[in-house]
Protein backbone atom coordinates (compact mmCIF):
# COMPACT_ATOMS: atom_id res chain seq x y z
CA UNK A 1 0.00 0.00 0.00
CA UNK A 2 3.29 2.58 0.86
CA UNK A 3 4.42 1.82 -2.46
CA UNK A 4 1.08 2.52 -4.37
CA UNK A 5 0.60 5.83 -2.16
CA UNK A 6 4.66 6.75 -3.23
CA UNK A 7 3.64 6.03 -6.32
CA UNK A 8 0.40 7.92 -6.71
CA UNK A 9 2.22 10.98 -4.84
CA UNK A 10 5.25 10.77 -7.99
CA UNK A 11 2.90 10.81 -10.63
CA UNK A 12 0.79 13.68 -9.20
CA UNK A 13 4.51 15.52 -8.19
CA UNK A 14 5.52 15.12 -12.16
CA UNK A 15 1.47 15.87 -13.67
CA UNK A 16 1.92 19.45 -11.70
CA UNK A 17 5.39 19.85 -12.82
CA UNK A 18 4.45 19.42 -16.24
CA UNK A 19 1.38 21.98 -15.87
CA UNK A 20 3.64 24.83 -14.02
CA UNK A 21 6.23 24.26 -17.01
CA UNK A 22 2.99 24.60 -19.89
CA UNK A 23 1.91 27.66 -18.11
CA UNK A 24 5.54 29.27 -17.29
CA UNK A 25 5.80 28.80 -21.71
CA UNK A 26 7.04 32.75 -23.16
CA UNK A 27 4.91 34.40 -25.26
CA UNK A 28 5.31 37.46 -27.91
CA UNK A 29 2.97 39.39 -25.33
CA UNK A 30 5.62 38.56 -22.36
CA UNK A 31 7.98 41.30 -24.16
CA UNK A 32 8.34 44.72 -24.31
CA UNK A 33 11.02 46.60 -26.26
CA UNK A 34 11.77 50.13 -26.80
CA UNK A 35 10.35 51.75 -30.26
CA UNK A 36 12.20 54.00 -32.38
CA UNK A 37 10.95 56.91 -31.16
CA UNK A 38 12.34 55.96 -27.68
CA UNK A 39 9.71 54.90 -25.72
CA UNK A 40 8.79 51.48 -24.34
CA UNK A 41 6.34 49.26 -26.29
CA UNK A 42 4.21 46.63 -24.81
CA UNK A 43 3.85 43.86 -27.80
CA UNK A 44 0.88 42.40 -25.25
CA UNK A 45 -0.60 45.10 -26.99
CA UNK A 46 -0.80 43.01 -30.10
CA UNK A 47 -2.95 40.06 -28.10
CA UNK A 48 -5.44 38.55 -30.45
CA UNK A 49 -3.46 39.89 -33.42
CA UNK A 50 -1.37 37.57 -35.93
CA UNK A 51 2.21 39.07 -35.86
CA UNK A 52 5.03 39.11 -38.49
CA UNK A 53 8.11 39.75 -36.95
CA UNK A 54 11.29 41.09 -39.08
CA UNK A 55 14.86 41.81 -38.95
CA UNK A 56 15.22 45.05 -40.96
CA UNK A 57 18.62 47.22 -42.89
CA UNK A 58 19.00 50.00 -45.07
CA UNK A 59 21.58 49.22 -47.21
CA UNK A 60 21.16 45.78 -48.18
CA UNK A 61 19.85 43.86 -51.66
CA UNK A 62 16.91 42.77 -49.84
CA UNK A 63 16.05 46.51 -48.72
CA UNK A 64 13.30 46.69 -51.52
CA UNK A 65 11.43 43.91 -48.98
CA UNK A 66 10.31 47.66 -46.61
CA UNK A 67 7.88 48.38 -50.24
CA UNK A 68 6.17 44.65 -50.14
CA UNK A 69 6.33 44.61 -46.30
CA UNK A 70 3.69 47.72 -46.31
CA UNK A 71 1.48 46.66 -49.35
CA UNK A 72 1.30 43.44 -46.90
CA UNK A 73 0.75 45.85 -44.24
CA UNK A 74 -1.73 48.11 -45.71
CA UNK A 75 -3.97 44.96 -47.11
CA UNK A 76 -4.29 42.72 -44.15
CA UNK A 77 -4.12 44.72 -41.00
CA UNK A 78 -7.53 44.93 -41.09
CA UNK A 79 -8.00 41.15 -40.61
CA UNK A 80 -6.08 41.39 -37.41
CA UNK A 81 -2.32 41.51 -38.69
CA UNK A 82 0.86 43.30 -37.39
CA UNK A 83 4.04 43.72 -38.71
CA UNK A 84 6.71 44.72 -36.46
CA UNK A 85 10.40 45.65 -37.87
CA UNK A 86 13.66 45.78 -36.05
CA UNK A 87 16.55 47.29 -37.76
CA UNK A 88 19.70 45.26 -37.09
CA UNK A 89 23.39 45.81 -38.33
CA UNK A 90 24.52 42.03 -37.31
CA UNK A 91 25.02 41.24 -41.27
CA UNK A 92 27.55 42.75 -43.19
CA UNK A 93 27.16 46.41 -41.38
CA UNK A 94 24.25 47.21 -43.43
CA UNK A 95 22.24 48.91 -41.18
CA UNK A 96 24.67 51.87 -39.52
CA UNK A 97 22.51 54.70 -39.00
CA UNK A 98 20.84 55.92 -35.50
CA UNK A 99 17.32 55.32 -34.73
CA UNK A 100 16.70 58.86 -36.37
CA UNK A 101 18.26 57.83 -39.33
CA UNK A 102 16.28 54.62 -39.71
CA UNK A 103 13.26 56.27 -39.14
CA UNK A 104 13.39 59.05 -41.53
CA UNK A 105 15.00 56.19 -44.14
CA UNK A 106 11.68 54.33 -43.66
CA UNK A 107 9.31 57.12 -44.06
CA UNK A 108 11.12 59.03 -46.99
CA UNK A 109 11.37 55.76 -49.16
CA UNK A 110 8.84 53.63 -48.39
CA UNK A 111 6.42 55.56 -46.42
CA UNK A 112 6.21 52.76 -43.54
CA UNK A 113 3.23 52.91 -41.34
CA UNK A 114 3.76 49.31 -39.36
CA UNK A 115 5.49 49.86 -35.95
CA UNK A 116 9.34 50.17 -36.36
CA UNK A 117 11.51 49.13 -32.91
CA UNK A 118 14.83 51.09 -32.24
CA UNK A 119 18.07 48.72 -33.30
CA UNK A 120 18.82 46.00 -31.73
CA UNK A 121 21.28 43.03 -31.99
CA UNK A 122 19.46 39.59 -33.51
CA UNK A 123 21.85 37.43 -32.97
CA UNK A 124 25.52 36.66 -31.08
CA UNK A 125 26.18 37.43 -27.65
CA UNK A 126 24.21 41.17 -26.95
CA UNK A 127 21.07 39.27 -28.86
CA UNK A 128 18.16 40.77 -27.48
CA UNK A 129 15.77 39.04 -25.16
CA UNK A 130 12.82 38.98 -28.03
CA UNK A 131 15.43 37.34 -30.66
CA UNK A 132 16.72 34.88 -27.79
CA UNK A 133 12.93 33.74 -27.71
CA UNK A 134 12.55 33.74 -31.67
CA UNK A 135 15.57 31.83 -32.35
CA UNK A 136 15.66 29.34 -29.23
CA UNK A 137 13.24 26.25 -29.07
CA UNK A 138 14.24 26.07 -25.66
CA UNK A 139 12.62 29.49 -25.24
CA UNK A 140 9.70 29.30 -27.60
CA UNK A 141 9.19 25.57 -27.48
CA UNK A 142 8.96 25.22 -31.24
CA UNK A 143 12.12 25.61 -33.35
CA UNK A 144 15.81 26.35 -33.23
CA UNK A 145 16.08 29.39 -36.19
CA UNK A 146 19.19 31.57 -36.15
CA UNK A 147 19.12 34.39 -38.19
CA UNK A 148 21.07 34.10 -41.36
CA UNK A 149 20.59 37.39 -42.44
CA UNK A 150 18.29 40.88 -42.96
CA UNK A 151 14.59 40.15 -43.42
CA UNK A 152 14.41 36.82 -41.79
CA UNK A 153 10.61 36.86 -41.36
CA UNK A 154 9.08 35.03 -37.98
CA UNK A 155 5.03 34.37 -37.59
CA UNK A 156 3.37 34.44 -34.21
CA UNK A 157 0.00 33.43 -33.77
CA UNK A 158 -3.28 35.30 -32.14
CA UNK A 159 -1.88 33.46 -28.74
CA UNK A 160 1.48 35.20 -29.00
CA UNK A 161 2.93 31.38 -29.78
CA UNK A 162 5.25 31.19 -32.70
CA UNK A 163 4.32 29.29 -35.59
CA UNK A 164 7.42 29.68 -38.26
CA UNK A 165 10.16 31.14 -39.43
CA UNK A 166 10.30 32.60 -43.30
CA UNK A 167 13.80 32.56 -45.26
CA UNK A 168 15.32 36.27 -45.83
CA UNK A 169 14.46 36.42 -49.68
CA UNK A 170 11.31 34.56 -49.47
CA UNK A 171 9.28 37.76 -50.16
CA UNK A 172 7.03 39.12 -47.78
CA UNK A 173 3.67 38.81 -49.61
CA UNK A 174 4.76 35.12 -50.45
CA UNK A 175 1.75 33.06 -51.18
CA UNK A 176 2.73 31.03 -48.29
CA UNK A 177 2.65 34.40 -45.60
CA UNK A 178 -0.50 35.53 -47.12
CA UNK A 179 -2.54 31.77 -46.75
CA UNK A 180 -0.84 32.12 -42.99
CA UNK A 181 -2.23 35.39 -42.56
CA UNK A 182 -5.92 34.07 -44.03
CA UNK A 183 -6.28 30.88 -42.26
């Protein structure tokens, strides 16, 4: 009967381990960053919302992805879409300027509307807590995904989970991202 009772006790030790581990699980809504203007942003505010997540520069080949990342913008954010950018220089020093700079880049050439976060590192040592959760299954419980370069594209779901990780060149109104951002 001790044994049984031991048993019992192990299993229900390990159930409620398990539970306190699914309900300790990160989330995009956990995080909250500093925008380019400066100020701290709250991406809880984005609850409910399906979120596209991307790694931005200035001065690389893949720039031109800013003009399809606000068509993308513009068409679905009525259905409950976000984008959110964050200008990096981790790749080939192709994103140099302040958060001034990158701002009025932005606006003057592609007139970008979607939130835009001050610079950050995405990957290496000063990575920043959001990327360490992006890029880390052990943090976001779905997939390993370092970031091999400007416009990596990451999906997060209406529960702040994330879902996937997009390839740099795939383009941002891919037929794949748009079906995502429809079903």
């Amino acid at each position: 009967m001790k044994r049984i009772v031991s048993i019992l006790f192990l299993i229900l030790v390990i159930s409620v381990g398990i539970q306190s581990n699914a309900q300790c699980k990160k989330t995009l809504y956990d995080f909250k960053v500093e925008s380019i203007e400066g100020k701290e942003f709250d991406l809880g505010q984005f609850k409910g919302k399906k979120v596209l997540i991307v790694n931005v520069a200035s001065k690389c080949g893949l720039t031109p992805q800013y003009e399809k990342l606000q068509e993308l913008y513009e068409e679905y954010q009525k259905e409950g879409f976000e984008i959110i950018a964050f200008p990096a220089n981790n790749f080939a020093h192709q994103e140099p300027g302040t958060n001034k700079e990158i701002e009025e880049f932005c606006s003057i050439n592609f007139n970008i509307t979607f939130p835009i976060m001050a610079k950050i590192s995405v990957k290496g040592d000063d990575i920043a807590p959001l990327y360490q959760w992006l890029t880390q299954k052990k943090e976001n419980g779905v997939l390993d995904a370092d970031v091999s370069w400007n416009f990596q594209k990451f999906l997060v779901n209406e529960k702040g989970e994330l879902i996937k990780m997009i390839d740099p060149k795939t383009s941002p109104k891919s037929e794949e991202i748009i079906q995502w951002i429809l079903n």
